[in-house]
PDB file of N, CA and C in Angstrom:
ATOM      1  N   UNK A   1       0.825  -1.195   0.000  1.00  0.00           N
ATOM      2  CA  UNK A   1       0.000   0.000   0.000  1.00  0.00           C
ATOM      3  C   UNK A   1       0.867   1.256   0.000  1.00  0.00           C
ATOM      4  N   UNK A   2       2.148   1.216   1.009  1.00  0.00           N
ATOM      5  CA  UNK A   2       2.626   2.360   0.849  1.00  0.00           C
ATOM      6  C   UNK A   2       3.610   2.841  -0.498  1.00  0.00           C
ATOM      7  N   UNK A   3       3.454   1.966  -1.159  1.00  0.00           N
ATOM      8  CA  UNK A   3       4.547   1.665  -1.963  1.00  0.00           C
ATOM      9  C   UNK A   3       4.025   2.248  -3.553  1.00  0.00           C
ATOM     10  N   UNK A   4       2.728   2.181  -3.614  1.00  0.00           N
ATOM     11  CA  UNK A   4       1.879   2.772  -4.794  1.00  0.00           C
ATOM     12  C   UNK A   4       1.306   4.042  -4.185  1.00  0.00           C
ATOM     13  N   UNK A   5       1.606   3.980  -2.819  1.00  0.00           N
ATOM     14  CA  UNK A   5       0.526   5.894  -2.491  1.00  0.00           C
ATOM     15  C   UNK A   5      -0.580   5.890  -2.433  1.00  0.00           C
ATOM     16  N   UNK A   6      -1.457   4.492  -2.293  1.00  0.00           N
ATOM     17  CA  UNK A   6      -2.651   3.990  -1.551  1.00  0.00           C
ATOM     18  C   UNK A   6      -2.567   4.550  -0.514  1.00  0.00           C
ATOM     19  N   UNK A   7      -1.677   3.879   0.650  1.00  0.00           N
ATOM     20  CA  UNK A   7      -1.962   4.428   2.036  1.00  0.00           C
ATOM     21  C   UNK A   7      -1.240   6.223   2.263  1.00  0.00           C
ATOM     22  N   UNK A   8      -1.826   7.200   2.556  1.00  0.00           N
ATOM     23  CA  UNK A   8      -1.091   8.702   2.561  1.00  0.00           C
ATOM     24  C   UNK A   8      -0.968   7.926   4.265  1.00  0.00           C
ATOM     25  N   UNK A   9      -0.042   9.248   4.295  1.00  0.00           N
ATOM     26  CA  UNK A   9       0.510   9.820   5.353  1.00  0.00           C
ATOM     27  C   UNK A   9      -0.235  10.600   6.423  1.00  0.00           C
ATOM     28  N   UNK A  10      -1.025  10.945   7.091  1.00  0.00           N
ATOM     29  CA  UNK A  10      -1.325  12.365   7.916  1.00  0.00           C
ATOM     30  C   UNK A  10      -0.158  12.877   8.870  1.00  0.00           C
ATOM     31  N   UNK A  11       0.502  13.729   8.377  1.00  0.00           N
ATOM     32  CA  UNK A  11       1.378  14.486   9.116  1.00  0.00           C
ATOM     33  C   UNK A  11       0.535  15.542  10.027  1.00  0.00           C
ATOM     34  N   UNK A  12       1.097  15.058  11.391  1.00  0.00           N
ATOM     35  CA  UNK A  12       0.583  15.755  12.879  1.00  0.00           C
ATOM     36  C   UNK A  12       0.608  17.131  12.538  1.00  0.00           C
ATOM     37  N   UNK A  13       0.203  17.988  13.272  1.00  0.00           N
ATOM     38  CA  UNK A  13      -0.103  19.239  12.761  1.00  0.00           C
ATOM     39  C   UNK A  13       1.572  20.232  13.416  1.00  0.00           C
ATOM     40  N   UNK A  14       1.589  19.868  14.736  1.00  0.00           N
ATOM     41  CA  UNK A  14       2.877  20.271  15.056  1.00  0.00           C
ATOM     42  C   UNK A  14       3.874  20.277  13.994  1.00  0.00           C
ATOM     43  N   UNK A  15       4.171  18.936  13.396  1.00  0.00           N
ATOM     44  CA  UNK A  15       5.340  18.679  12.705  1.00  0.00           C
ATOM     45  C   UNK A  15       5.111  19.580  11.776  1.00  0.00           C
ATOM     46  N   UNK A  16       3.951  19.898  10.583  1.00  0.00           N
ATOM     47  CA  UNK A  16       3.260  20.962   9.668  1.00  0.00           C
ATOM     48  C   UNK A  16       3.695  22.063   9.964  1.00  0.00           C
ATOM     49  N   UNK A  17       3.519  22.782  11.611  1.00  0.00           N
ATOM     50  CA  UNK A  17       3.772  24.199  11.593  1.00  0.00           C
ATOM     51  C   UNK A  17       5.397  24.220  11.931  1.00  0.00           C
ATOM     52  N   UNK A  18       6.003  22.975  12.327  1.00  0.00           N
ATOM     53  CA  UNK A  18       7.395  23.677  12.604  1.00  0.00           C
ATOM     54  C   UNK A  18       8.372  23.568  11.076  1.00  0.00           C
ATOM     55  N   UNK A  19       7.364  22.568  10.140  1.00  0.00           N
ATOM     56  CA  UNK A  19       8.111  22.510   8.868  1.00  0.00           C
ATOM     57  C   UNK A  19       8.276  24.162   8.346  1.00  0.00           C
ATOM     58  N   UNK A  20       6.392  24.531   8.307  1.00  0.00           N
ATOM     59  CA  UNK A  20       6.229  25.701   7.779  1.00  0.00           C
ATOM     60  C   UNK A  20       7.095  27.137   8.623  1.00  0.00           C
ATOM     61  N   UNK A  21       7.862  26.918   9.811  1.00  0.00           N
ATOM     62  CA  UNK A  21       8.417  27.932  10.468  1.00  0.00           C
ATOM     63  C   UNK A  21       9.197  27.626  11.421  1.00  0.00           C
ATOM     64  N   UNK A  22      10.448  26.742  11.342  1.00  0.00           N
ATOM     65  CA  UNK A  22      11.519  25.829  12.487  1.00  0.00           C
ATOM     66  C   UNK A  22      11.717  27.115  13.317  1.00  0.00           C
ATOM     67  N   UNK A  23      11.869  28.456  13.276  1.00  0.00           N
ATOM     68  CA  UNK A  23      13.072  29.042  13.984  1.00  0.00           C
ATOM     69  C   UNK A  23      11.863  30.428  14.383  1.00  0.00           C
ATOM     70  N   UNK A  24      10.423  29.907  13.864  1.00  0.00           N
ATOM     71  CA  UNK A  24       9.448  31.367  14.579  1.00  0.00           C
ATOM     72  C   UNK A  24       9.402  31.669  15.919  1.00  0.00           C
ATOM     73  N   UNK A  25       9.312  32.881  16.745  1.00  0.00           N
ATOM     74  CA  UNK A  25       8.954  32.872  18.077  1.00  0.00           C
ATOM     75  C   UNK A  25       7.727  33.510  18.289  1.00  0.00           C
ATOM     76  N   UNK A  26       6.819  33.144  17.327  1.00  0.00           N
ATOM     77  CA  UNK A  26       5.760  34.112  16.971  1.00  0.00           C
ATOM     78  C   UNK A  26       4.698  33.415  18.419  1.00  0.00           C
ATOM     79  N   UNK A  27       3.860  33.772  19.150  1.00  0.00           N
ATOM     80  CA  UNK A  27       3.228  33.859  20.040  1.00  0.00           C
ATOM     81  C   UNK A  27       3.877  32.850  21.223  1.00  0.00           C
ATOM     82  N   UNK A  28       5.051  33.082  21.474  1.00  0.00           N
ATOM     83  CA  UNK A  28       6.120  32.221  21.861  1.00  0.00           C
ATOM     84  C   UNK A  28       6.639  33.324  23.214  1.00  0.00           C
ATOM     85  N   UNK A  29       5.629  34.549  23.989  1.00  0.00           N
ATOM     86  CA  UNK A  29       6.524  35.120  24.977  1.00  0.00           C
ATOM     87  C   UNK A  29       6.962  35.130  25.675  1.00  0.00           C
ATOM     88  N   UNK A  30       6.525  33.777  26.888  1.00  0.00           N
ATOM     89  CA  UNK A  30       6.446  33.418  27.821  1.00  0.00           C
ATOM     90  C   UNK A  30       7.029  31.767  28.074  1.00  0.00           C
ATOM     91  N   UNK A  31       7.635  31.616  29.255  1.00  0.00           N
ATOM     92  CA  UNK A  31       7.963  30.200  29.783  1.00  0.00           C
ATOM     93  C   UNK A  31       7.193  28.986  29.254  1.00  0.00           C
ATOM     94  N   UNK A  32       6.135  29.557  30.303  1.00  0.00           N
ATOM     95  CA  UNK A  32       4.933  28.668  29.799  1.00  0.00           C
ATOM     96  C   UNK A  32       4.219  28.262  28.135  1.00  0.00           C
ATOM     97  N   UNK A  33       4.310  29.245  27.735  1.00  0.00           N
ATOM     98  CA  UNK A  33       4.003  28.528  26.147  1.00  0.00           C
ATOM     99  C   UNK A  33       5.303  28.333  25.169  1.00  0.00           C
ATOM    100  N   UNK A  34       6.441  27.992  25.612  1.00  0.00           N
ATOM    101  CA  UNK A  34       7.583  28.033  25.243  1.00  0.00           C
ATOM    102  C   UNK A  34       7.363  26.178  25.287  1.00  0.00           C
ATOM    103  N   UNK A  35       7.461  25.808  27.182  1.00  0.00           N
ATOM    104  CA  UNK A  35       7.179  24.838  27.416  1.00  0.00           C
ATOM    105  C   UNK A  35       5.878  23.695  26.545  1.00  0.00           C
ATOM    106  N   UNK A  36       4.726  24.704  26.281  1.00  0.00           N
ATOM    107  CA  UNK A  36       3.415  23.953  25.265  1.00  0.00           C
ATOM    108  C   UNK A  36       4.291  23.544  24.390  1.00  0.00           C
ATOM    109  N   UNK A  37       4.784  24.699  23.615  1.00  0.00           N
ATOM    110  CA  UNK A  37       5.247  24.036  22.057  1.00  0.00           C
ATOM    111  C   UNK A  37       6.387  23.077  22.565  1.00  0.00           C
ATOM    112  N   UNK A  38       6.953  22.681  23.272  1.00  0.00           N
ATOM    113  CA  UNK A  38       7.533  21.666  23.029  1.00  0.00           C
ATOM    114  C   UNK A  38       7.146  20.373  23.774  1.00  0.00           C
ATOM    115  N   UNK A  39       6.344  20.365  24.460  1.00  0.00           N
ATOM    116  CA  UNK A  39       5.587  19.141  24.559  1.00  0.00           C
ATOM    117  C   UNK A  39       5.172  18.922  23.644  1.00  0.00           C
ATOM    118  N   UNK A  40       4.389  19.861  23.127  1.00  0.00           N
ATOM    119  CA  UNK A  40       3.452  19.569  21.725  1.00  0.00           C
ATOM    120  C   UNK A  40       4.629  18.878  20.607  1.00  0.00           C
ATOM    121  N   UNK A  41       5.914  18.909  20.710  1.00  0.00           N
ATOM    122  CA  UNK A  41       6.506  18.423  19.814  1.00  0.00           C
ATOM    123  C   UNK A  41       6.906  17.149  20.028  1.00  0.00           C
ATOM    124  N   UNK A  42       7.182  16.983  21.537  1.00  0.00           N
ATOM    125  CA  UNK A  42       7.726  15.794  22.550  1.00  0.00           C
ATOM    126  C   UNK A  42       6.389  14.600  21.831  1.00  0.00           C
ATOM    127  N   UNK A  43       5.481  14.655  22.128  1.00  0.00           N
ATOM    128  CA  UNK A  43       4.133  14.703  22.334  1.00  0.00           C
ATOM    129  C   UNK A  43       4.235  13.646  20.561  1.00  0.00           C
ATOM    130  N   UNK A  44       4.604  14.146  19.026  1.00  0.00           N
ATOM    131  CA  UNK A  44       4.685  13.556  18.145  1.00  0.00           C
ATOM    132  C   UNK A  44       5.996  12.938  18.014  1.00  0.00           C
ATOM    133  N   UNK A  45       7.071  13.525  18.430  1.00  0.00           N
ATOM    134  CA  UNK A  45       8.496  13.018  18.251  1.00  0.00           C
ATOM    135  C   UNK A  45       9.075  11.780  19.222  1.00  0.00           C
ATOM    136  N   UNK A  46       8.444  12.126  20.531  1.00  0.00           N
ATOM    137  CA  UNK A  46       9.118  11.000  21.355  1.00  0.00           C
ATOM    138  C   UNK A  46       9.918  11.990  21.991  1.00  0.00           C
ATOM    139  N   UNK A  47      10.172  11.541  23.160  1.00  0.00           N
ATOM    140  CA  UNK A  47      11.570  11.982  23.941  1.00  0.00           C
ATOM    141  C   UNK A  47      12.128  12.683  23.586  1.00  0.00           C
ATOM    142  N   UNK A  48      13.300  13.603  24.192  1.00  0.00           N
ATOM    143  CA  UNK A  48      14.463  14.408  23.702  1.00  0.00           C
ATOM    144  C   UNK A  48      15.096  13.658  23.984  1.00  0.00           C
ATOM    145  N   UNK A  49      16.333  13.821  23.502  1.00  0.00           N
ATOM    146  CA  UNK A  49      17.791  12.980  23.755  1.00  0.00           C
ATOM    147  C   UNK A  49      17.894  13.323  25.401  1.00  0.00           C
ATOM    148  N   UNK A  50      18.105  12.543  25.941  1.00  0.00           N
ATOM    149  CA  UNK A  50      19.213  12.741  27.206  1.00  0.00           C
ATOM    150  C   UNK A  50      20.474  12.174  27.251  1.00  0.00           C
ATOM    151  N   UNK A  51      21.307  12.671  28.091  1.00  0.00           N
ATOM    152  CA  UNK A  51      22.923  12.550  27.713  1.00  0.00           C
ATOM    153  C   UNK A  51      23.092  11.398  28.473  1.00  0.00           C
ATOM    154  N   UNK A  52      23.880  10.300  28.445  1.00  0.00           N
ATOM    155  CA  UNK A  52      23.949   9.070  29.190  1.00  0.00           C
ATOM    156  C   UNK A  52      23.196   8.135  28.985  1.00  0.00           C
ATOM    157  N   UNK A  53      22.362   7.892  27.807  1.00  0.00           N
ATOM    158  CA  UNK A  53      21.223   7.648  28.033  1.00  0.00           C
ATOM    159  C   UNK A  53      21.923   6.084  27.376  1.00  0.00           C
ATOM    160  N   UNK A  54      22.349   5.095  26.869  1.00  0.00           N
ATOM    161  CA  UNK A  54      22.401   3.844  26.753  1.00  0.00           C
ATOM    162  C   UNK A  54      21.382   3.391  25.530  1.00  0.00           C
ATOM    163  N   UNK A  55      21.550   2.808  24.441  1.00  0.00           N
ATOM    164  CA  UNK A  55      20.754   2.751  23.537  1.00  0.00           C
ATOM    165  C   UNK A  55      21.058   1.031  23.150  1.00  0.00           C
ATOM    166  N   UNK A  56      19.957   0.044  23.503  1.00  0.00           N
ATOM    167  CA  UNK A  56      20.529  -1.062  23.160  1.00  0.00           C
ATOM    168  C   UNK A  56      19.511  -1.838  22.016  1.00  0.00           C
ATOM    169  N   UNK A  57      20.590  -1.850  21.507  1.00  0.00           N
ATOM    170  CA  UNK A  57      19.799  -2.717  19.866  1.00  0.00           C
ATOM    171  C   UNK A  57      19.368  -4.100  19.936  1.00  0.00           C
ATOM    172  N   UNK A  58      18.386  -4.706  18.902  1.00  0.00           N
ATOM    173  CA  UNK A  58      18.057  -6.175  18.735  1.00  0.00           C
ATOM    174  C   UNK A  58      18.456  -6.323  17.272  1.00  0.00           C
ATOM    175  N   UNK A  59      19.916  -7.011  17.736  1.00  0.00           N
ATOM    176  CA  UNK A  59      20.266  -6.959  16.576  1.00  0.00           C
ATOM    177  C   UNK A  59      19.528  -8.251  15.649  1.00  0.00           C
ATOM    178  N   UNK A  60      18.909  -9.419  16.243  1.00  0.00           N
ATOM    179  CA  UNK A  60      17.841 -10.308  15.503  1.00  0.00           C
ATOM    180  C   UNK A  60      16.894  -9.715  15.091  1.00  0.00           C
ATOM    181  N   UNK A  61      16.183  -8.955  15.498  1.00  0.00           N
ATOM    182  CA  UNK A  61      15.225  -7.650  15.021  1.00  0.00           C
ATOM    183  C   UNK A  61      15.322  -6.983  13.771  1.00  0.00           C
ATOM    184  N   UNK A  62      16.679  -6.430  13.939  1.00  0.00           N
ATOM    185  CA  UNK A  62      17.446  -5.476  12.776  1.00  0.00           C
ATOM    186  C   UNK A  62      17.697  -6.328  11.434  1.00  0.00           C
ATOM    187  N   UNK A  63      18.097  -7.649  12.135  1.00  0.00           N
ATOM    188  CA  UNK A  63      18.564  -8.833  10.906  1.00  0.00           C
ATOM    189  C   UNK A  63      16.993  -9.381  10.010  1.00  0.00           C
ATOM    190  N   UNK A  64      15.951  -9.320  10.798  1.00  0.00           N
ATOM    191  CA  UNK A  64      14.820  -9.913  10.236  1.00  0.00           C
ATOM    192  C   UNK A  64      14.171  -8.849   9.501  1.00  0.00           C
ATOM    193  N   UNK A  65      14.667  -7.767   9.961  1.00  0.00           N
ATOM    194  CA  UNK A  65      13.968  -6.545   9.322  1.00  0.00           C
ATOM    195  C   UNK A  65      14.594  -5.948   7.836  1.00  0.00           C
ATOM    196  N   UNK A  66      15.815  -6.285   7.660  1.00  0.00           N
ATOM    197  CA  UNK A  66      16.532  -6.329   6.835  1.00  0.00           C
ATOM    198  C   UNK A  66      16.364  -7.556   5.789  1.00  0.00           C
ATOM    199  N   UNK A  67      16.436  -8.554   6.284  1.00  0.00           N
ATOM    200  CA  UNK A  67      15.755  -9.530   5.878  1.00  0.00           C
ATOM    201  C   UNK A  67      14.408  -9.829   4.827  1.00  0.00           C
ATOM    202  N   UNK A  68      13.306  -8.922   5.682  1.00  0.00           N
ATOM    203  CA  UNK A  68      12.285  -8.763   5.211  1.00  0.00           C
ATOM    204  C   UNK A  68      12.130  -7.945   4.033  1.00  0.00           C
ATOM    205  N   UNK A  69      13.080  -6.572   3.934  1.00  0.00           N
ATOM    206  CA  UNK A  69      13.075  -5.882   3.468  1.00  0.00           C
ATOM    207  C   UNK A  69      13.672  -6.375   1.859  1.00  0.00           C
ATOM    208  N   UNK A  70      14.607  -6.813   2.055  1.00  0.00           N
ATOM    209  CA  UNK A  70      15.381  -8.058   0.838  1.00  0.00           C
ATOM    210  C   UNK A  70      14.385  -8.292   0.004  1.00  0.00           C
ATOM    211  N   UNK A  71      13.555  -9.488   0.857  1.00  0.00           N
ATOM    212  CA  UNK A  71      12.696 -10.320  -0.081  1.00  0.00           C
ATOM    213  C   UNK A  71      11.233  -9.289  -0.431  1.00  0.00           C
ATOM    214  N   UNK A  72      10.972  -8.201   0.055  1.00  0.00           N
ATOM    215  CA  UNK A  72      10.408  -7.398  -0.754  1.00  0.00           C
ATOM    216  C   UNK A  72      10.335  -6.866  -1.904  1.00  0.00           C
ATOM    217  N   UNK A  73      11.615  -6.252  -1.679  1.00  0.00           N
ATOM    218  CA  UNK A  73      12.529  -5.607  -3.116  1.00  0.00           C
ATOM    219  C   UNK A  73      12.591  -6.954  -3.859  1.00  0.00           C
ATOM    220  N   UNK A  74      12.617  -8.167  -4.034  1.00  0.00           N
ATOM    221  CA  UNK A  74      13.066  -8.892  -4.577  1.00  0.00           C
ATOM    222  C   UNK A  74      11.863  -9.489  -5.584  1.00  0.00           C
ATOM    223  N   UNK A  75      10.466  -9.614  -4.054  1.00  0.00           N
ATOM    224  CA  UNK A  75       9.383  -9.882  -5.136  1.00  0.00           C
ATOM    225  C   UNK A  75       8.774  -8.542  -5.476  1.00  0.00           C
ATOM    226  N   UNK A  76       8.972  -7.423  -5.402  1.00  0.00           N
ATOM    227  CA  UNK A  76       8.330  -6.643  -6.408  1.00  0.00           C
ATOM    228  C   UNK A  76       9.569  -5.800  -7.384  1.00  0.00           C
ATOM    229  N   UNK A  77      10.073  -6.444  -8.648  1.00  0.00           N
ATOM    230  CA  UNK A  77      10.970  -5.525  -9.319  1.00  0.00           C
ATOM    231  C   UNK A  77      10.147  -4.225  -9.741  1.00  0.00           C
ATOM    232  N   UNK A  78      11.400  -3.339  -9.454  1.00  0.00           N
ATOM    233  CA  UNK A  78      11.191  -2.103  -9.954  1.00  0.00           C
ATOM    234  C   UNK A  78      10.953  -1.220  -9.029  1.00  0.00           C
ATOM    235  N   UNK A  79      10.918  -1.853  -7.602  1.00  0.00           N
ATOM    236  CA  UNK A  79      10.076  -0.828  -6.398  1.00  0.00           C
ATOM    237  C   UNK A  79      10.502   0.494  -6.307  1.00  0.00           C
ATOM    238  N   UNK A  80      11.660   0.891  -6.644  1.00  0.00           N
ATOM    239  CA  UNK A  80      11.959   2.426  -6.648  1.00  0.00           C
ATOM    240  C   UNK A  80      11.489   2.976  -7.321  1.00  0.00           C
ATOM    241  N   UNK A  81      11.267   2.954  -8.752  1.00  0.00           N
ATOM    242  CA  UNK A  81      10.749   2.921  -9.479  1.00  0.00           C
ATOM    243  C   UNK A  81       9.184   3.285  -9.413  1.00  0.00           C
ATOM    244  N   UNK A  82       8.159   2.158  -9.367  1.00  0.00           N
ATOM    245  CA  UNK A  82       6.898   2.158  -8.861  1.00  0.00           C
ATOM    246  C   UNK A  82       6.894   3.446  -7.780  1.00  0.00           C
ATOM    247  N   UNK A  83       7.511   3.196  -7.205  1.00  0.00           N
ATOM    248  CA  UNK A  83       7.331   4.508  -6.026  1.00  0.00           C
ATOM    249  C   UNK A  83       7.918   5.365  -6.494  1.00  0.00           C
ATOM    250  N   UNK A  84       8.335   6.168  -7.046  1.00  0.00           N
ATOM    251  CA  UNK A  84       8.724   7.743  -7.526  1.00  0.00           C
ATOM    252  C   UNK A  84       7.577   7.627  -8.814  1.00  0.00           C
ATOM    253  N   UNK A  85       7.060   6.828  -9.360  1.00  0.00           N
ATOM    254  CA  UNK A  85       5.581   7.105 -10.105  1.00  0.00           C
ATOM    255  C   UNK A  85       4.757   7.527  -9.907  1.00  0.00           C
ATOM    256  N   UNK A  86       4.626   6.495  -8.291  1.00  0.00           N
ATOM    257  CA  UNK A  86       3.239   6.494  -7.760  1.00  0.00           C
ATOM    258  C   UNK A  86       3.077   7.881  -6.901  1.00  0.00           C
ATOM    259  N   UNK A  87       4.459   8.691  -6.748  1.00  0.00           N
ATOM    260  CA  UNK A  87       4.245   9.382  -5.955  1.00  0.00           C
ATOM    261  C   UNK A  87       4.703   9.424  -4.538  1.00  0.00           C
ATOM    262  N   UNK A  88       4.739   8.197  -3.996  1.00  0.00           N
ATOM    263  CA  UNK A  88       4.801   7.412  -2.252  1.00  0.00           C
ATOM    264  C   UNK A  88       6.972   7.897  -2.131  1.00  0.00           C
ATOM    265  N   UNK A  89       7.481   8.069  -3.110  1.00  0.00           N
ATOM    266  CA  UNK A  89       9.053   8.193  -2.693  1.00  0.00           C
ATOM    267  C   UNK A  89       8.719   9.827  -2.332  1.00  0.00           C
ATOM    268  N   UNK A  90       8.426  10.752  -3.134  1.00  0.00           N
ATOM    269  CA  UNK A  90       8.282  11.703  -2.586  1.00  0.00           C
ATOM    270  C   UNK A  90       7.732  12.494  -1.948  1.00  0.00           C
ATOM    271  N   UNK A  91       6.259  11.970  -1.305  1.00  0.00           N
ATOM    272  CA  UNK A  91       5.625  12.250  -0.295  1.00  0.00           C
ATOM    273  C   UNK A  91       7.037  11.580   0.838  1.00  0.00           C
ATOM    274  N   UNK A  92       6.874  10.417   1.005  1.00  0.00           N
ATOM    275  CA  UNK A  92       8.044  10.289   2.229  1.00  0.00           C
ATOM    276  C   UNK A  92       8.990  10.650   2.744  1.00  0.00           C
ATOM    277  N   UNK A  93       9.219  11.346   1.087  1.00  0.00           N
ATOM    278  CA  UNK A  93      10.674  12.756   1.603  1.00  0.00           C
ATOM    279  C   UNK A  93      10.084  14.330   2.024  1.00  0.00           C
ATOM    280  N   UNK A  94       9.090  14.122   1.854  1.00  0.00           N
ATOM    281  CA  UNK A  94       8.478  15.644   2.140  1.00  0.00           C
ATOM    282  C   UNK A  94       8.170  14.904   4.002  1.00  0.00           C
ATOM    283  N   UNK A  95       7.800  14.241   4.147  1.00  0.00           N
ATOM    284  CA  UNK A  95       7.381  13.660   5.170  1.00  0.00           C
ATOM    285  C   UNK A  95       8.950  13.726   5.853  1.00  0.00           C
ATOM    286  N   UNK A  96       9.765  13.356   5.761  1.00  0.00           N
ATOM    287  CA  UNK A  96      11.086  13.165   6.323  1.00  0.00           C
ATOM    288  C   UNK A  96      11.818  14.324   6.433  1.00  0.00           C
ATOM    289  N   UNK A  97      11.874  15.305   5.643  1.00  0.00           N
ATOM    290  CA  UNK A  97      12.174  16.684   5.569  1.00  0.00           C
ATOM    291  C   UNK A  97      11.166  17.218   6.736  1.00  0.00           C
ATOM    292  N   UNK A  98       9.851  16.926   6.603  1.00  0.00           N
ATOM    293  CA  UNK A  98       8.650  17.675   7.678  1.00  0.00           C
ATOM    294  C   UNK A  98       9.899  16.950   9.181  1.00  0.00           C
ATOM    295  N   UNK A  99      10.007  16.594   9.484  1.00  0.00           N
ATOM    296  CA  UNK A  99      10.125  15.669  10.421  1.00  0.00           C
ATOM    297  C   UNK A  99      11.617  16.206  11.145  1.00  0.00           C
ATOM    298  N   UNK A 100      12.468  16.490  10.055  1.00  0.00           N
ATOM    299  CA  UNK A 100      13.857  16.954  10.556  1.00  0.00           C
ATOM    300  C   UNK A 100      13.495  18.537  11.004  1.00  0.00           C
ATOM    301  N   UNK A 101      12.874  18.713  10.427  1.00  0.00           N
ATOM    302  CA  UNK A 101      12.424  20.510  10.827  1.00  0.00           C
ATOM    303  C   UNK A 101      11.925  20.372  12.230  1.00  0.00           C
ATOM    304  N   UNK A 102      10.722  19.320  12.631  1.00  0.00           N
ATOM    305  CA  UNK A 102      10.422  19.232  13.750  1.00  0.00           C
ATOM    306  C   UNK A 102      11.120  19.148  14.833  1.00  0.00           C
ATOM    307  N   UNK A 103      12.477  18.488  14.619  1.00  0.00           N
ATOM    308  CA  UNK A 103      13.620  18.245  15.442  1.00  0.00           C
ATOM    309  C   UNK A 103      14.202  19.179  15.724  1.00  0.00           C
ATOM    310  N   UNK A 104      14.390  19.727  14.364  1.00  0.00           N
ATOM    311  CA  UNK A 104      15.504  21.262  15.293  1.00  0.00           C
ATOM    312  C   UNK A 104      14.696  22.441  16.055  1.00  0.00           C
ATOM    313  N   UNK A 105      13.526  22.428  15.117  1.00  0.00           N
ATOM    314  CA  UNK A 105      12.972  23.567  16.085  1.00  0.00           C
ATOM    315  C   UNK A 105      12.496  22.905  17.186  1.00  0.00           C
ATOM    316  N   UNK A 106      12.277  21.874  17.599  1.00  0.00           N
ATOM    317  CA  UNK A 106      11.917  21.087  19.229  1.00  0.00           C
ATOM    318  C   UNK A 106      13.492  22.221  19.736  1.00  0.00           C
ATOM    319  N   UNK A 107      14.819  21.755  19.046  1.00  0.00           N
ATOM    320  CA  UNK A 107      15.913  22.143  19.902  1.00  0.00           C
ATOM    321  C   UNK A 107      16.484  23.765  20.188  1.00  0.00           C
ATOM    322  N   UNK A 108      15.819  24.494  19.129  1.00  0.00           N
ATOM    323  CA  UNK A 108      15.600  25.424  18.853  1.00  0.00           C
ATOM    324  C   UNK A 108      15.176  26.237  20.265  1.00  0.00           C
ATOM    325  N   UNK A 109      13.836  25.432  20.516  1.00  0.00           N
ATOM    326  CA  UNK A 109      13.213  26.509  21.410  1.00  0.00           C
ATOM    327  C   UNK A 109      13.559  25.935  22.793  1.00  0.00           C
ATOM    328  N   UNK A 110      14.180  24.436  22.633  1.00  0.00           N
ATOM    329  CA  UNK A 110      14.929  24.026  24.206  1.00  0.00           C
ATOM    330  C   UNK A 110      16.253  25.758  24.006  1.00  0.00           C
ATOM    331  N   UNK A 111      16.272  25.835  23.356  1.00  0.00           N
ATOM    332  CA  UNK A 111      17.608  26.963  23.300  1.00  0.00           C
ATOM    333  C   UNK A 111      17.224  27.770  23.749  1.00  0.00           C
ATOM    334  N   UNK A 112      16.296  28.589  23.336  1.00  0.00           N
ATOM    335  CA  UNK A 112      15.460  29.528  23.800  1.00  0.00           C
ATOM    336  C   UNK A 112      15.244  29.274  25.424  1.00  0.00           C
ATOM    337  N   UNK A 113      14.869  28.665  25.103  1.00  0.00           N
ATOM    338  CA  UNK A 113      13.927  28.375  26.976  1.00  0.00           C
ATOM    339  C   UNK A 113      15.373  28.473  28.005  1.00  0.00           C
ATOM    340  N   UNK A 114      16.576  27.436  27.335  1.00  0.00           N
ATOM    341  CA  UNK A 114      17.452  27.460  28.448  1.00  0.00           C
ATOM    342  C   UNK A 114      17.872  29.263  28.504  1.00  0.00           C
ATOM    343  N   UNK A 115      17.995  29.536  27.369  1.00  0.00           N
ATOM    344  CA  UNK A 115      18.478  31.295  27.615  1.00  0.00           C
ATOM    345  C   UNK A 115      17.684  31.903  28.278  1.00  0.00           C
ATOM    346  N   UNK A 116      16.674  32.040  28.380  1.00  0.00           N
ATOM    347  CA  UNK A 116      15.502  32.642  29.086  1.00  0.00           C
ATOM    348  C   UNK A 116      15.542  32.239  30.517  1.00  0.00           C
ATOM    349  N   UNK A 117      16.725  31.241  30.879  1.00  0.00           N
ATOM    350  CA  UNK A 117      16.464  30.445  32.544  1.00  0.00           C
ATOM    351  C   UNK A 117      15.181  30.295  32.669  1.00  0.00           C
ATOM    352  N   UNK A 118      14.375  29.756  31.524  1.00  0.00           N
ATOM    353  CA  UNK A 118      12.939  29.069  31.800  1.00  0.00           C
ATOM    354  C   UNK A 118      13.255  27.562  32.432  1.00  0.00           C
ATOM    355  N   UNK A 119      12.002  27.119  33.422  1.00  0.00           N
ATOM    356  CA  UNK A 119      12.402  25.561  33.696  1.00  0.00           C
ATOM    357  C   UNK A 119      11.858  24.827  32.798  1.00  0.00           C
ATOM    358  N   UNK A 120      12.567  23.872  32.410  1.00  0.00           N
ATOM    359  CA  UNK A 120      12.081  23.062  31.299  1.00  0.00           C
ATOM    360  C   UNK A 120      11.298  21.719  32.248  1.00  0.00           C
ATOM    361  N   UNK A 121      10.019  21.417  31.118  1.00  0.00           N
ATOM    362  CA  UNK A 121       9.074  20.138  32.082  1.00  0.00           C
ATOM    363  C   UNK A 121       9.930  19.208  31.445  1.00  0.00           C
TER     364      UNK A 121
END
């Protein structure tokens, strides 16, 4: 499905406005709604990094997933292909581009906030 652009995407609305404006401080004056927008980002993204934090892989996971991925490409020739036709390669890069924007401006306004000696939740 994703592969012909049957199944779309709905990109969260957060991720939308920080694509459309990573670095705005537009109704942004205060601690407190400093703090909203980035829950609100926490909220689609997951977690912020924390430092120390230990990251442990499955690497049987990674192998089956890779795996899987193989014999995909394998029974459908042409899949790159099919997908930059169908459309689905470059929605996913607009989607992936949306997504890196979301990240920096999440870090963006951690910047902000720490300059401001706001407390971060």
């Amino acid at each position: 499905m994703r592969d012909v652009g049957a199944r779309k995407i709905e990109i969260p609305v957060p991720i939308q406005q920080a694509a459309a404006a990573p670095y705005s401080l537009s109704g942004l004056r205060t601690c407190a709604q400093l703090n909203k927008a980035i829950f609100e980002l926490n909220d689609v993204l997951g977690p912020d990094y924390a430092g120390g934090v230990t990251v442990h892989e499955n690497k049987a996971g990674k192998l089956a997933a890779a795996g899987g991925k193989t014999i995909v490409n394998t029974i459908i020739p042409f899949r790159g292909l099919v997908r930059e036709i169908s459309g689905a390669a470059p929605e996913e890069r607009r989607l992936n581009a949306d997504i890196k924007a979301a990240f920096a401006r999440r870090g963006f306004l951690r910047g902000v906030a720490t300059a401001r000696k706001c407390k971060l939740r």
